[in-house]
PDB file of N, CA and C in Angstrom:
ATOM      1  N   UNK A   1      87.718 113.953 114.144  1.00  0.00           N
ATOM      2  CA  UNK A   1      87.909 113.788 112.732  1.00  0.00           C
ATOM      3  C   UNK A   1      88.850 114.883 112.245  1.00  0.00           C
ATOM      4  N   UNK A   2      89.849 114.522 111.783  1.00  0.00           N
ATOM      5  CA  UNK A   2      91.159 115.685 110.841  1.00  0.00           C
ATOM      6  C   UNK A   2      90.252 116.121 109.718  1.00  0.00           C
ATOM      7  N   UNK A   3      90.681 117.245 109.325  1.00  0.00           N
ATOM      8  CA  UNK A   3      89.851 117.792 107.936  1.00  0.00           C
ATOM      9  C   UNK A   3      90.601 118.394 107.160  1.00  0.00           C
ATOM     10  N   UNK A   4      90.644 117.923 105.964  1.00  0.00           N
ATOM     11  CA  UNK A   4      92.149 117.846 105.508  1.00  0.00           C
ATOM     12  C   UNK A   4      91.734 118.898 103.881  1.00  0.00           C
ATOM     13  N   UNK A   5      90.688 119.454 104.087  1.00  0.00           N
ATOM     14  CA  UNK A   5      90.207 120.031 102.961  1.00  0.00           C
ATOM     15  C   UNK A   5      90.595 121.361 102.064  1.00  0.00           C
ATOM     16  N   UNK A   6      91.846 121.544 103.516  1.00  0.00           N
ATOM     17  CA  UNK A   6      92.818 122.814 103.146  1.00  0.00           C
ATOM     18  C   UNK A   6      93.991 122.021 103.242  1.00  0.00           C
ATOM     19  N   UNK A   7      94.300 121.105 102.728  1.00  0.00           N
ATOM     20  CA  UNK A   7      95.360 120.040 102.653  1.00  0.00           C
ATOM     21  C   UNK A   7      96.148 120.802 101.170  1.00  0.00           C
ATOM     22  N   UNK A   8      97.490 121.197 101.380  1.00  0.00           N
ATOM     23  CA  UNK A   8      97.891 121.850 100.181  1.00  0.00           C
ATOM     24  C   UNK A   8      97.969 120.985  98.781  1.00  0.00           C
ATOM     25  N   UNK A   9      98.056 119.961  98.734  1.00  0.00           N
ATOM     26  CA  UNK A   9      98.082 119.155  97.566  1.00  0.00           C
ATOM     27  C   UNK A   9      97.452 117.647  97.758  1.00  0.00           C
ATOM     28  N   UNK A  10      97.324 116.988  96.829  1.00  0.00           N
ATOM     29  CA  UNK A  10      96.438 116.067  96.913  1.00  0.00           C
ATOM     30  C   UNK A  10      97.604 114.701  97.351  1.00  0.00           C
ATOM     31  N   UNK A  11      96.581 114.140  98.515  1.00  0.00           N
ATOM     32  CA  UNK A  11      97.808 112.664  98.782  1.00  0.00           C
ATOM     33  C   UNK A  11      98.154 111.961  97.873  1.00  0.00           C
ATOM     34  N   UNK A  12      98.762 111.206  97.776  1.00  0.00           N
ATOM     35  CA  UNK A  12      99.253 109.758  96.601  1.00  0.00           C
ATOM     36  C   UNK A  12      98.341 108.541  96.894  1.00  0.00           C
ATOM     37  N   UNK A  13      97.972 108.061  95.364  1.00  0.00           N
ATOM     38  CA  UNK A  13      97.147 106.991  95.649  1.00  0.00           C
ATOM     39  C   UNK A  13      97.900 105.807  96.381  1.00  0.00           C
ATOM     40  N   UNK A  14      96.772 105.067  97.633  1.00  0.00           N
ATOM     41  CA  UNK A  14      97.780 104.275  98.051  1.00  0.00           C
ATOM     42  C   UNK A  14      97.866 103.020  97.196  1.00  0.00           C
ATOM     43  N   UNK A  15      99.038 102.451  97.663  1.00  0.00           N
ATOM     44  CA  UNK A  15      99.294 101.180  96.544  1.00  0.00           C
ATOM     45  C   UNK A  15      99.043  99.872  97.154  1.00  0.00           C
ATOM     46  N   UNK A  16      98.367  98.901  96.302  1.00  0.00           N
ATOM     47  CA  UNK A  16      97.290  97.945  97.343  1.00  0.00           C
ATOM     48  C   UNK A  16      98.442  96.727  96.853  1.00  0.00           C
ATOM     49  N   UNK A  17      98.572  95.903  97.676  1.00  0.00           N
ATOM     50  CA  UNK A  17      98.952  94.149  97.240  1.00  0.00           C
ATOM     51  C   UNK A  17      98.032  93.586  96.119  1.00  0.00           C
ATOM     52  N   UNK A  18      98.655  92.618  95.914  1.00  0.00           N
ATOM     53  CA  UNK A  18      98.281  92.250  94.433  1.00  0.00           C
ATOM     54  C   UNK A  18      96.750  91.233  94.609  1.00  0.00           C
ATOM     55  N   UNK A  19      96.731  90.824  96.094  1.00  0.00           N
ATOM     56  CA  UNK A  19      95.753  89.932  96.736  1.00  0.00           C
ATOM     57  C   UNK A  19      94.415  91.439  96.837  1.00  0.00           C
ATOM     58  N   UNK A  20      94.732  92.160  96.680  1.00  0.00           N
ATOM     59  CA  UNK A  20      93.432  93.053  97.102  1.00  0.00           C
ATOM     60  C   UNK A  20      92.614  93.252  95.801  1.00  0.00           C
ATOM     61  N   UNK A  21      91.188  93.184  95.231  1.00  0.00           N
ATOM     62  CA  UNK A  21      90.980  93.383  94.310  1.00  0.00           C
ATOM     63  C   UNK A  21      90.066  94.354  94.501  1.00  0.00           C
ATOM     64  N   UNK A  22      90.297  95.698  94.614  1.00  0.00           N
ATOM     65  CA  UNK A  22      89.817  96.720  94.789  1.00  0.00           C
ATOM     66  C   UNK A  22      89.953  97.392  93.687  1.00  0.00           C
ATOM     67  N   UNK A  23      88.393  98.166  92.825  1.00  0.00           N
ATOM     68  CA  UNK A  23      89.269  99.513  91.758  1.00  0.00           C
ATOM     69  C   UNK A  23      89.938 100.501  91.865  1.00  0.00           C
ATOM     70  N   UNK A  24      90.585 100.529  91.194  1.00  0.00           N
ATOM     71  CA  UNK A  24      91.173 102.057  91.165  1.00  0.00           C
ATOM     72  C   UNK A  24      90.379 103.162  91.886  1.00  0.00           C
ATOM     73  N   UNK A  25      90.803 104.187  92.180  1.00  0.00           N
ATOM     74  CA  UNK A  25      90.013 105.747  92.456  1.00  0.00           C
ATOM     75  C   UNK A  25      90.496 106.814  91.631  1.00  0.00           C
ATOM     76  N   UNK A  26      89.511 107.175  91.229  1.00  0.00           N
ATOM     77  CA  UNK A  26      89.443 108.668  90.990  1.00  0.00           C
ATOM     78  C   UNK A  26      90.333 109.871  91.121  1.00  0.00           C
ATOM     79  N   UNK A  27      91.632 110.260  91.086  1.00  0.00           N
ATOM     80  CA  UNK A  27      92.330 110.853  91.978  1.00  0.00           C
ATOM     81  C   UNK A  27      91.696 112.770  92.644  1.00  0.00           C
ATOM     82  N   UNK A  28      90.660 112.771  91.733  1.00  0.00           N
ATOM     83  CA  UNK A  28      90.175 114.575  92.039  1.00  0.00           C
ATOM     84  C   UNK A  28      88.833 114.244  93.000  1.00  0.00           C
ATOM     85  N   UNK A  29      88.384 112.969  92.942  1.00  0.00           N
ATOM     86  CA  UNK A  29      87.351 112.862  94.070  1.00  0.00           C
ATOM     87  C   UNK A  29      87.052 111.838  94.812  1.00  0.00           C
ATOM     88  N   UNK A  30      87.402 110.986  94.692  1.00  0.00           N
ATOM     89  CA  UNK A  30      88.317 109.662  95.490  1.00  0.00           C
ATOM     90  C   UNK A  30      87.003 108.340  95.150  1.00  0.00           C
ATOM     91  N   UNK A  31      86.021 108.538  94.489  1.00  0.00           N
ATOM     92  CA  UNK A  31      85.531 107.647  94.082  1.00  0.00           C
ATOM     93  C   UNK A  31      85.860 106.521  93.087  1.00  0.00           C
ATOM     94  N   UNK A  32      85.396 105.773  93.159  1.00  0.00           N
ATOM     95  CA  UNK A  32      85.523 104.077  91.813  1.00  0.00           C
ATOM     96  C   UNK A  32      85.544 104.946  90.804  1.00  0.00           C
ATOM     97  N   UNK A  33      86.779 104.887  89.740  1.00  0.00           N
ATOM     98  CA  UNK A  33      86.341 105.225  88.487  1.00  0.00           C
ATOM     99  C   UNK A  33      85.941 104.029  87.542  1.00  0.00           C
ATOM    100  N   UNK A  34      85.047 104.096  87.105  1.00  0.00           N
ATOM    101  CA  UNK A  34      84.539 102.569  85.841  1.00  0.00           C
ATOM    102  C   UNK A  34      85.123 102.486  85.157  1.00  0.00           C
ATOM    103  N   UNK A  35      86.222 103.413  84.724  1.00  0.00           N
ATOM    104  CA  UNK A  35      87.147 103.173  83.770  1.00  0.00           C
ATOM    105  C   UNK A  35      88.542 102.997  83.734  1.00  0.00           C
ATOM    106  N   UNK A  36      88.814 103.099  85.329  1.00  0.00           N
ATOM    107  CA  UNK A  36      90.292 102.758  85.498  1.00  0.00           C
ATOM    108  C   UNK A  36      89.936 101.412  86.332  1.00  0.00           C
ATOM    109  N   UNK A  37      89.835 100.310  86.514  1.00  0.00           N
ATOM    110  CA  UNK A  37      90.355  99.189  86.959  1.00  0.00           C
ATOM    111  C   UNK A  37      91.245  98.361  86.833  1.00  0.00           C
ATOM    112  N   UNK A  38      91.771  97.453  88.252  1.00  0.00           N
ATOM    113  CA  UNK A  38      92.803  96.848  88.592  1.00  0.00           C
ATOM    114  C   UNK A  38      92.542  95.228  87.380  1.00  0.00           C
ATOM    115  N   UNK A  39      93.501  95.124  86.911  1.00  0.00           N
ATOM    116  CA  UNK A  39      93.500  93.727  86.207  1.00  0.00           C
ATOM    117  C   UNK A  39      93.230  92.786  87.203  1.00  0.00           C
ATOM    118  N   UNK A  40      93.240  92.479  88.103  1.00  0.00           N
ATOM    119  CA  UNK A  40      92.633  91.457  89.041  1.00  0.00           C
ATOM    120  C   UNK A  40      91.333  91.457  88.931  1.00  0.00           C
ATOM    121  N   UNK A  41      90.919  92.633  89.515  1.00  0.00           N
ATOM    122  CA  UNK A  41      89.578  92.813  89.652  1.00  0.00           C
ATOM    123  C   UNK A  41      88.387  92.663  88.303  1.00  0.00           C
ATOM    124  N   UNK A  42      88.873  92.582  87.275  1.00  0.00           N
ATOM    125  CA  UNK A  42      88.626  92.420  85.931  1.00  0.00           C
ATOM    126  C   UNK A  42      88.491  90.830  85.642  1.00  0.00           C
ATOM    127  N   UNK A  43      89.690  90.249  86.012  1.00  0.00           N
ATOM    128  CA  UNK A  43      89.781  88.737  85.998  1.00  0.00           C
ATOM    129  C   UNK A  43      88.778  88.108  86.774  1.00  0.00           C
ATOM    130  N   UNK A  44      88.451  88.330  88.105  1.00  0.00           N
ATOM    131  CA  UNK A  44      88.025  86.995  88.640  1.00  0.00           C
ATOM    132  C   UNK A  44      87.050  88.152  89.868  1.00  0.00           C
ATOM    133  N   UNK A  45      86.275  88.491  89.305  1.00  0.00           N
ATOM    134  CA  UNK A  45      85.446  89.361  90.413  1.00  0.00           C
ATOM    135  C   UNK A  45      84.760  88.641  91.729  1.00  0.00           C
ATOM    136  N   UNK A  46      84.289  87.150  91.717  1.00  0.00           N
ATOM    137  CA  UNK A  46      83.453  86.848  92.093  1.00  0.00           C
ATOM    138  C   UNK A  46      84.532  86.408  93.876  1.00  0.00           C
ATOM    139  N   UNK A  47      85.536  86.437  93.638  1.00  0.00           N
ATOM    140  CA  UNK A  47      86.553  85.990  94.842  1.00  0.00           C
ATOM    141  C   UNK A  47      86.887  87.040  95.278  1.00  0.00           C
ATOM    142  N   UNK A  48      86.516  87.038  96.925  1.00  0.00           N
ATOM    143  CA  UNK A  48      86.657  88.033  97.976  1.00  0.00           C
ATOM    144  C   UNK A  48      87.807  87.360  99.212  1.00  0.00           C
ATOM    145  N   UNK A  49      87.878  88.559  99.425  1.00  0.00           N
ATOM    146  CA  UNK A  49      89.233  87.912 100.679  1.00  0.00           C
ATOM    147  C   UNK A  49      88.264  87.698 101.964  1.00  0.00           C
ATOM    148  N   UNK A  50      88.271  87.321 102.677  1.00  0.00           N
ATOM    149  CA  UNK A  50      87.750  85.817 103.985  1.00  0.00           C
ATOM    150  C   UNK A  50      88.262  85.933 104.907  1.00  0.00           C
ATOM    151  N   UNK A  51      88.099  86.247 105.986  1.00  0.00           N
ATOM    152  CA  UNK A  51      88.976  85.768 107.365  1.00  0.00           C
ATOM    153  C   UNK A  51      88.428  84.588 107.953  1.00  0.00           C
ATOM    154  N   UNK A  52      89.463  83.882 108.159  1.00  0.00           N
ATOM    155  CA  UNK A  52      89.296  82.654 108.752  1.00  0.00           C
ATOM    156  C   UNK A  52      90.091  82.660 110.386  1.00  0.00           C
ATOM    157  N   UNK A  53      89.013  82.311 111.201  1.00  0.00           N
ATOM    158  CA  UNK A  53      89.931  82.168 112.143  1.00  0.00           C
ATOM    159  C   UNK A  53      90.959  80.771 112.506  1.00  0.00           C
ATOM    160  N   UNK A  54      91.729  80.939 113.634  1.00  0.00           N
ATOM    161  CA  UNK A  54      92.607  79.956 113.493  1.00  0.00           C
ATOM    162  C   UNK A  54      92.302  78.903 114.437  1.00  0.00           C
ATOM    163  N   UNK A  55      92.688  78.057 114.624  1.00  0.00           N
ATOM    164  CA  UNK A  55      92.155  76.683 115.669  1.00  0.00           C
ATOM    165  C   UNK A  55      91.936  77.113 117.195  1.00  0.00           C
ATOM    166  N   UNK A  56      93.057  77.930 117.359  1.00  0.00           N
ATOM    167  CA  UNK A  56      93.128  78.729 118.746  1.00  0.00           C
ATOM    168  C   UNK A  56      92.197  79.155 118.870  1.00  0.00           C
ATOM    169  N   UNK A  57      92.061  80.435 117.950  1.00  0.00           N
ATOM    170  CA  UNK A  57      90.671  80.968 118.449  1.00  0.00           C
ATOM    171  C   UNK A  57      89.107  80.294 118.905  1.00  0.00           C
ATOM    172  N   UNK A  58      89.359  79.418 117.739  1.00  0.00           N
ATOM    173  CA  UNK A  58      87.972  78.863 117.950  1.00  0.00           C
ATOM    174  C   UNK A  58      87.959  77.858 119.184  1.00  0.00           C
ATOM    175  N   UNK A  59      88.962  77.593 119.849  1.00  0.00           N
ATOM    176  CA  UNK A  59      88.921  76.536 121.014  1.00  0.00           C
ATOM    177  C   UNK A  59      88.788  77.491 122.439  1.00  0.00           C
ATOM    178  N   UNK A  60      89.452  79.070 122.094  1.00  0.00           N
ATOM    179  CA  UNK A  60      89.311  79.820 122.811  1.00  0.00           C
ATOM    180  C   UNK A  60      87.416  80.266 122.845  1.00  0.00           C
ATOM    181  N   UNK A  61      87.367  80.450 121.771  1.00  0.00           N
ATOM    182  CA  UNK A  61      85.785  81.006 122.033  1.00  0.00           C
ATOM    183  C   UNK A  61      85.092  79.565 122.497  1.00  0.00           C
ATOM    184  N   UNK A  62      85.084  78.682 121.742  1.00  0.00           N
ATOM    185  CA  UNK A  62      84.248  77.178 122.774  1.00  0.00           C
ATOM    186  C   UNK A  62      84.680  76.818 124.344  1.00  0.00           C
ATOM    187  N   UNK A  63      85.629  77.415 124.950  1.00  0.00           N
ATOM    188  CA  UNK A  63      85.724  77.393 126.148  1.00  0.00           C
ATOM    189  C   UNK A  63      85.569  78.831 127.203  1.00  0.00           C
ATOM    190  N   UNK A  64      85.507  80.207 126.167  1.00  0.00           N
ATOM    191  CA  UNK A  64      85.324  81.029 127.011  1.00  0.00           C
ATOM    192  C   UNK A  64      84.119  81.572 127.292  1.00  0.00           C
ATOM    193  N   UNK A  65      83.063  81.397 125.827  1.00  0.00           N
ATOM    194  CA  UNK A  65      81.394  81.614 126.042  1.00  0.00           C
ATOM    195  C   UNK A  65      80.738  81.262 126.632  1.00  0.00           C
ATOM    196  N   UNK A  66      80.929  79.594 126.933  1.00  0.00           N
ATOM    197  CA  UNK A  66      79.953  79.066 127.811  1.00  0.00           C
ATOM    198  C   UNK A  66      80.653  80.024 129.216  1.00  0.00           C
ATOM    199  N   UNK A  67      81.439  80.069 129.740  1.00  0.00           N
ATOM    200  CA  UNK A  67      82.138  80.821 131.158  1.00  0.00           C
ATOM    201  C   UNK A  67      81.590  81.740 131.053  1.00  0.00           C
ATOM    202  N   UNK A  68      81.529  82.592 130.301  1.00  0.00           N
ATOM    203  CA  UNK A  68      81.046  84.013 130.128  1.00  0.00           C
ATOM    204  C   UNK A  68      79.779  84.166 130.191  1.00  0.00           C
ATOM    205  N   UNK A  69      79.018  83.619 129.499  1.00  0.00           N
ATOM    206  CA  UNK A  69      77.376  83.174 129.806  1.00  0.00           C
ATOM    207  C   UNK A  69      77.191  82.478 131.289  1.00  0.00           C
ATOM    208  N   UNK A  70      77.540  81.677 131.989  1.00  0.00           N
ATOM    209  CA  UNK A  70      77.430  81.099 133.241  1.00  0.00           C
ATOM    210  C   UNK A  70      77.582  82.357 134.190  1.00  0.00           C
ATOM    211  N   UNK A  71      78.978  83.126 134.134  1.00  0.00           N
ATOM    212  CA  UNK A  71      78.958  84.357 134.991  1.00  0.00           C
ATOM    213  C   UNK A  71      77.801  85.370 134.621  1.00  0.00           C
ATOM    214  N   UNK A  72      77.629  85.493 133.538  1.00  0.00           N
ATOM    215  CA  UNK A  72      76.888  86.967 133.170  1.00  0.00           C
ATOM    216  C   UNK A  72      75.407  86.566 133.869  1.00  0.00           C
ATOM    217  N   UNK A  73      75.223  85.148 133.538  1.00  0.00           N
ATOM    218  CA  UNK A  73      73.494  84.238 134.209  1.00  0.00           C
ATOM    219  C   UNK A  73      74.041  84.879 135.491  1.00  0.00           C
ATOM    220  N   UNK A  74      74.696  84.168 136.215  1.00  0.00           N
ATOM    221  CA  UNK A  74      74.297  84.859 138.059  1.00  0.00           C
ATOM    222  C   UNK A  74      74.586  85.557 138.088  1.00  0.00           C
ATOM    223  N   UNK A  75      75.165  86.805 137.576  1.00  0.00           N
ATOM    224  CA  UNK A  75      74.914  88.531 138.042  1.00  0.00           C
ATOM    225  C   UNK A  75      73.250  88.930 137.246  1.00  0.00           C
ATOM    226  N   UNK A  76      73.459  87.970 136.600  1.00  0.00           N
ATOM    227  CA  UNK A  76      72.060  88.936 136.343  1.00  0.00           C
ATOM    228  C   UNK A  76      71.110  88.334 137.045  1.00  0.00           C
ATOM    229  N   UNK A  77      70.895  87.266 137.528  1.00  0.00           N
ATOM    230  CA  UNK A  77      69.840  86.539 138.201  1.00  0.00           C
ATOM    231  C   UNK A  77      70.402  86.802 139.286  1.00  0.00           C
ATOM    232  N   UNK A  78      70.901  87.741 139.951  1.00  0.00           N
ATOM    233  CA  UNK A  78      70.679  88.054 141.467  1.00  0.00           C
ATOM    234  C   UNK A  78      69.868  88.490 141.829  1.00  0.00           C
ATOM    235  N   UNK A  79      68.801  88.146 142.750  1.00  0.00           N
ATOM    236  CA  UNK A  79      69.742  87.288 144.539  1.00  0.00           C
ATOM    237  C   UNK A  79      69.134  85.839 144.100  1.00  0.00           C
ATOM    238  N   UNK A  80      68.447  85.811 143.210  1.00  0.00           N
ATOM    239  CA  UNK A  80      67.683  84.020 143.041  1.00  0.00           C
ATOM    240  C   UNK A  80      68.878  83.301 142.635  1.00  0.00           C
ATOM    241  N   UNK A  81      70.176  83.661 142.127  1.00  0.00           N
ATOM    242  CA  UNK A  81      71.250  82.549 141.545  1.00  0.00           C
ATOM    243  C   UNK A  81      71.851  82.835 143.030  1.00  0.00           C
ATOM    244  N   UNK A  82      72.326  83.801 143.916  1.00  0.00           N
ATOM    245  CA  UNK A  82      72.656  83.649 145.229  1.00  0.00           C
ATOM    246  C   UNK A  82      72.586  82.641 146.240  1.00  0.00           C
ATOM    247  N   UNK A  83      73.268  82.385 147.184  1.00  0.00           N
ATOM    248  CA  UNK A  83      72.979  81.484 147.833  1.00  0.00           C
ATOM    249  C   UNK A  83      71.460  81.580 148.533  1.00  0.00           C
ATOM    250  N   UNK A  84      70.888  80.533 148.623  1.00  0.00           N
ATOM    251  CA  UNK A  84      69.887  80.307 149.956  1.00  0.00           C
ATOM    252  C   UNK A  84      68.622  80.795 148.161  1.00  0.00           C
ATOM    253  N   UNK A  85      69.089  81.293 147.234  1.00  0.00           N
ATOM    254  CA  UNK A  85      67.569  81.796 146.204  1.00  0.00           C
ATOM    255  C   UNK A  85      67.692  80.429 145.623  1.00  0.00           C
ATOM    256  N   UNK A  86      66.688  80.790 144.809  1.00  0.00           N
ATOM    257  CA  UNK A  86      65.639  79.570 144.070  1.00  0.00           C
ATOM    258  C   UNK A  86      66.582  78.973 142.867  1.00  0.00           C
ATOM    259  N   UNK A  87      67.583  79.651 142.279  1.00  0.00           N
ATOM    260  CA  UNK A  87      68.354  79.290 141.172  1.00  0.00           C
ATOM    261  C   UNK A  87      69.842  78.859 141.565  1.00  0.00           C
ATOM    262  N   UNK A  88      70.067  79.100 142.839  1.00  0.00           N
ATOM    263  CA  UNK A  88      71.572  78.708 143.220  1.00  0.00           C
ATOM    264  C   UNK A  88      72.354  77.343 143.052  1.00  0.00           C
ATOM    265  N   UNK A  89      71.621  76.306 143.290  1.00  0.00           N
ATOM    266  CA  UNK A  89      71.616  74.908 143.605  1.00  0.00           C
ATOM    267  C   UNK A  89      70.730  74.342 142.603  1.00  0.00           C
ATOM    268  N   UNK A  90      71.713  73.289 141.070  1.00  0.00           N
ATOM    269  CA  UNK A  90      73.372  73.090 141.263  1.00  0.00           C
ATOM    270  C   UNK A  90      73.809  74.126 140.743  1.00  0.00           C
ATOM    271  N   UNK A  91      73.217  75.047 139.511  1.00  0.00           N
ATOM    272  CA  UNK A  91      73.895  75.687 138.498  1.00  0.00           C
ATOM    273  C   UNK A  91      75.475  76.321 139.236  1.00  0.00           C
ATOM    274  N   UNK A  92      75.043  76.908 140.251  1.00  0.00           N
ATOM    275  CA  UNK A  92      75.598  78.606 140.627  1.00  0.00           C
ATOM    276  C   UNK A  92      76.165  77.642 142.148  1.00  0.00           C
ATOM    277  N   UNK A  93      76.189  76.840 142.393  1.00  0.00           N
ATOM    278  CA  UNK A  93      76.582  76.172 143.674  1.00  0.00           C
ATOM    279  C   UNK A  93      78.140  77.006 143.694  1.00  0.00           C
ATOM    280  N   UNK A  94      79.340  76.483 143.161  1.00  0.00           N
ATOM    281  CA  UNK A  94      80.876  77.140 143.134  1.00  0.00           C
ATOM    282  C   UNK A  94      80.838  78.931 143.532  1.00  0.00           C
ATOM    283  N   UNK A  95      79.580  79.835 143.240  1.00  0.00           N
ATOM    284  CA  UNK A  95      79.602  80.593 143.318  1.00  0.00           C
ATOM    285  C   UNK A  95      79.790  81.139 144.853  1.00  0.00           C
ATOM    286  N   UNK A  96      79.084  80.302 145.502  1.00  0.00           N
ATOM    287  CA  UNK A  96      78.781  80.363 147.102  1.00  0.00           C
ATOM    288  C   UNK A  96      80.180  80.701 148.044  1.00  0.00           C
ATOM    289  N   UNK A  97      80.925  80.469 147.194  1.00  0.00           N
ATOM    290  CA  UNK A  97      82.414  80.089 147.537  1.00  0.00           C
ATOM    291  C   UNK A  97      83.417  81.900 147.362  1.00  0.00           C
ATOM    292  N   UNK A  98      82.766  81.661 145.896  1.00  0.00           N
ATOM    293  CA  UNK A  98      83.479  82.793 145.193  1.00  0.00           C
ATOM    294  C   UNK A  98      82.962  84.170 146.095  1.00  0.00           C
ATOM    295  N   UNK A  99      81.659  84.006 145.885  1.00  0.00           N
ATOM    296  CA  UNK A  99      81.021  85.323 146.575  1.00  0.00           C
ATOM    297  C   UNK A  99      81.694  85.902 147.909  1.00  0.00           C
ATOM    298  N   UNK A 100      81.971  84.998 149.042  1.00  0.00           N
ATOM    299  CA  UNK A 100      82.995  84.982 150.066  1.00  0.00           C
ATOM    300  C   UNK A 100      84.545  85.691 150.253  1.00  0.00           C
ATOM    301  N   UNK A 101      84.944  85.330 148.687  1.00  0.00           N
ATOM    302  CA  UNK A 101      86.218  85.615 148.809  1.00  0.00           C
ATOM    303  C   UNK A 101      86.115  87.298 147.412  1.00  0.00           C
ATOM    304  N   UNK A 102      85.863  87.474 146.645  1.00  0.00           N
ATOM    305  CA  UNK A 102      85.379  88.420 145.778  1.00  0.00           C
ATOM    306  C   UNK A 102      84.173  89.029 146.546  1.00  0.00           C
ATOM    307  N   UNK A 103      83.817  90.114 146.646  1.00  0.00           N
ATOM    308  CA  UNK A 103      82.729  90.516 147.549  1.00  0.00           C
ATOM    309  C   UNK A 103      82.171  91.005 146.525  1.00  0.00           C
ATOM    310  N   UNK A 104      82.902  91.377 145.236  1.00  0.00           N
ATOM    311  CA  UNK A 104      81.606  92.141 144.302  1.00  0.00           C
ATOM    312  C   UNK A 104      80.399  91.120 143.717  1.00  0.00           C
ATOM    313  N   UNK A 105      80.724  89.846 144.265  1.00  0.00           N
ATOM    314  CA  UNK A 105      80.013  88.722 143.681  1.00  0.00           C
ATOM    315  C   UNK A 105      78.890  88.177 144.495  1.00  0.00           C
ATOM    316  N   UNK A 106      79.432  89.039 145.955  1.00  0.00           N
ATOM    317  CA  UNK A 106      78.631  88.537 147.204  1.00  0.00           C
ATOM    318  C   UNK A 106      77.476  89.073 147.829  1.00  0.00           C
ATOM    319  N   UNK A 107      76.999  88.960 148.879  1.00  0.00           N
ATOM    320  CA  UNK A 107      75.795  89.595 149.194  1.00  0.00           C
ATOM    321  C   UNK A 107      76.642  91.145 149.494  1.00  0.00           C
ATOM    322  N   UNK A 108      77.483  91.027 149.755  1.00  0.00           N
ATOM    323  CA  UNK A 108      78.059  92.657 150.025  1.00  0.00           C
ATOM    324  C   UNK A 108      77.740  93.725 149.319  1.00  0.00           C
ATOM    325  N   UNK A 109      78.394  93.262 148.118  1.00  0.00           N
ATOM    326  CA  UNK A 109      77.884  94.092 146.601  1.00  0.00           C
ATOM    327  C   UNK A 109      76.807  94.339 146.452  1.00  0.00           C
ATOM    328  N   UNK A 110      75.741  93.392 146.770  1.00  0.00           N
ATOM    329  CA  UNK A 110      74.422  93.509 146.208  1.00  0.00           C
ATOM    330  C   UNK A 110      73.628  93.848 147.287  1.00  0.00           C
ATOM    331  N   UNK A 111      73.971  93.907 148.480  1.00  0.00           N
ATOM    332  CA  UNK A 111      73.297  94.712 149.292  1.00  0.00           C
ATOM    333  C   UNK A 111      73.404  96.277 149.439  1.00  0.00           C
ATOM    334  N   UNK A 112      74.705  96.510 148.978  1.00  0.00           N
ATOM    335  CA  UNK A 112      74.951  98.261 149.097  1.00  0.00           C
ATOM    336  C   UNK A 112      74.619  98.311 147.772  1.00  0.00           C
ATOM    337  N   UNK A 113      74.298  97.868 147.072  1.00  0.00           N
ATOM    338  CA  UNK A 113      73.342  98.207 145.085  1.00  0.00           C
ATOM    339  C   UNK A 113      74.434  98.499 144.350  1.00  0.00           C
ATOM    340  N   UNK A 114      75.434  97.802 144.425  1.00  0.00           N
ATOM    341  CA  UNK A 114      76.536  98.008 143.258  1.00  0.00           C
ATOM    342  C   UNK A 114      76.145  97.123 142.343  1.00  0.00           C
ATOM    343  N   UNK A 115      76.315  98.314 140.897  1.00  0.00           N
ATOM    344  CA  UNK A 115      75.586  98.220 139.880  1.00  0.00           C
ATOM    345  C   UNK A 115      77.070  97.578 138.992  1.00  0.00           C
ATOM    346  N   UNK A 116      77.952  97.677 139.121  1.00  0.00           N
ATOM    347  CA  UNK A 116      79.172  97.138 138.378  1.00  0.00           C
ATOM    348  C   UNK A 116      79.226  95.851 137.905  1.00  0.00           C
ATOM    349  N   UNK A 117      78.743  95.259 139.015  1.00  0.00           N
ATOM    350  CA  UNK A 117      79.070  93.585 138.455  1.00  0.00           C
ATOM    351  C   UNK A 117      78.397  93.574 137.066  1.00  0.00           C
ATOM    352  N   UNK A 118      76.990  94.063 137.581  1.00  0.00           N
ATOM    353  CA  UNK A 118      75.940  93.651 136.144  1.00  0.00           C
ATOM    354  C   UNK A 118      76.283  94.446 135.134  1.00  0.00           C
ATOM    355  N   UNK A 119      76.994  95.717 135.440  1.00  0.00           N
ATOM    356  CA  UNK A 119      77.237  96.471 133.817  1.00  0.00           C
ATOM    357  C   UNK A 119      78.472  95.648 133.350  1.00  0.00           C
ATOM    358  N   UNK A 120      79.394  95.173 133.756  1.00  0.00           N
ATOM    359  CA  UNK A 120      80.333  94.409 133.348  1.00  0.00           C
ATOM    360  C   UNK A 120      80.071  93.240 132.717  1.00  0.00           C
ATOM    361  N   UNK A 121      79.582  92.290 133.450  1.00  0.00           N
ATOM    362  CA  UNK A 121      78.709  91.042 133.028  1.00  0.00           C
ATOM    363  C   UNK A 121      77.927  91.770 131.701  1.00  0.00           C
ATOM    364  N   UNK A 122      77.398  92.078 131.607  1.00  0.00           N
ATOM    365  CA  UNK A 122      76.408  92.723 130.309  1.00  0.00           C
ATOM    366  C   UNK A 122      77.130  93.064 128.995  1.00  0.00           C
ATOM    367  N   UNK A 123      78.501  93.761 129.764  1.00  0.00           N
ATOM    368  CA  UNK A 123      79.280  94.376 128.251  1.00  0.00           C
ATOM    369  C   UNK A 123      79.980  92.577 127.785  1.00  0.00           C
ATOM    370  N   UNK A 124      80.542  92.048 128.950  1.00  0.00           N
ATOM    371  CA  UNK A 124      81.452  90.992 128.540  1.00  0.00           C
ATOM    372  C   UNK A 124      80.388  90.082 127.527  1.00  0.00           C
TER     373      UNK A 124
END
């Protein structure tokens, strides 16, 4: 954190777009003053700005969650999503494959106790 409290003079208020309906500040203590407000914000209080995402995104997240949930399920259900365990067959079947060629996915990994897959899987 900068600490700007020996800052020789005071910054300039910044200057907002006309879409922002934020009040004014204070300039000696940087709070809302109740008595200086933006004419926008006066007009039409009840309208806030929105993010909307865009088509992309949302076709991106409906095709990358379920993936992401399917991987994160068999690292965390190892060795039962593994081949030959109780959860492998059908869910995790393609995995059998993967594990072979990726070893962090395989019995390799999970026999020497590498903990990576699952902290990864967990954050993703």
């Amino acid at each position: 954190m900068v600490s700007t409290r020996n800052h020789p003079k005071n910054f300039p208020s910044p200057t907002l777009s006309p879409s922002k309906q934020y009040p004014s500040t204070d300039d000696t203590m940087g709070t809302p003053s109740p008595t200086k407000r933006s004419a926008a914000s006066s007009t039409s209080s009840t309208s806030q700005w929105q993010h909307i995402p865009s088509r992309l995104t949302l076709i991106w997240l409906a095709l990358s969650l379920p993936l992401v949930a399917w991987d994160t399920g068999y690292v965390l259900l190892r060795p039962h999503s593994m081949p030959g365990g109780s959860l492998h067959s059908p869910l995790w079947t393609p995995y059998a494959l993967y594990g072979r060629v990726d070893y962090i996915y395989g019995f390799k990994a999970w026999e020497a106790h590498n903990g990576f897959t699952a902290a990864q899987g967990t954050l993703n």
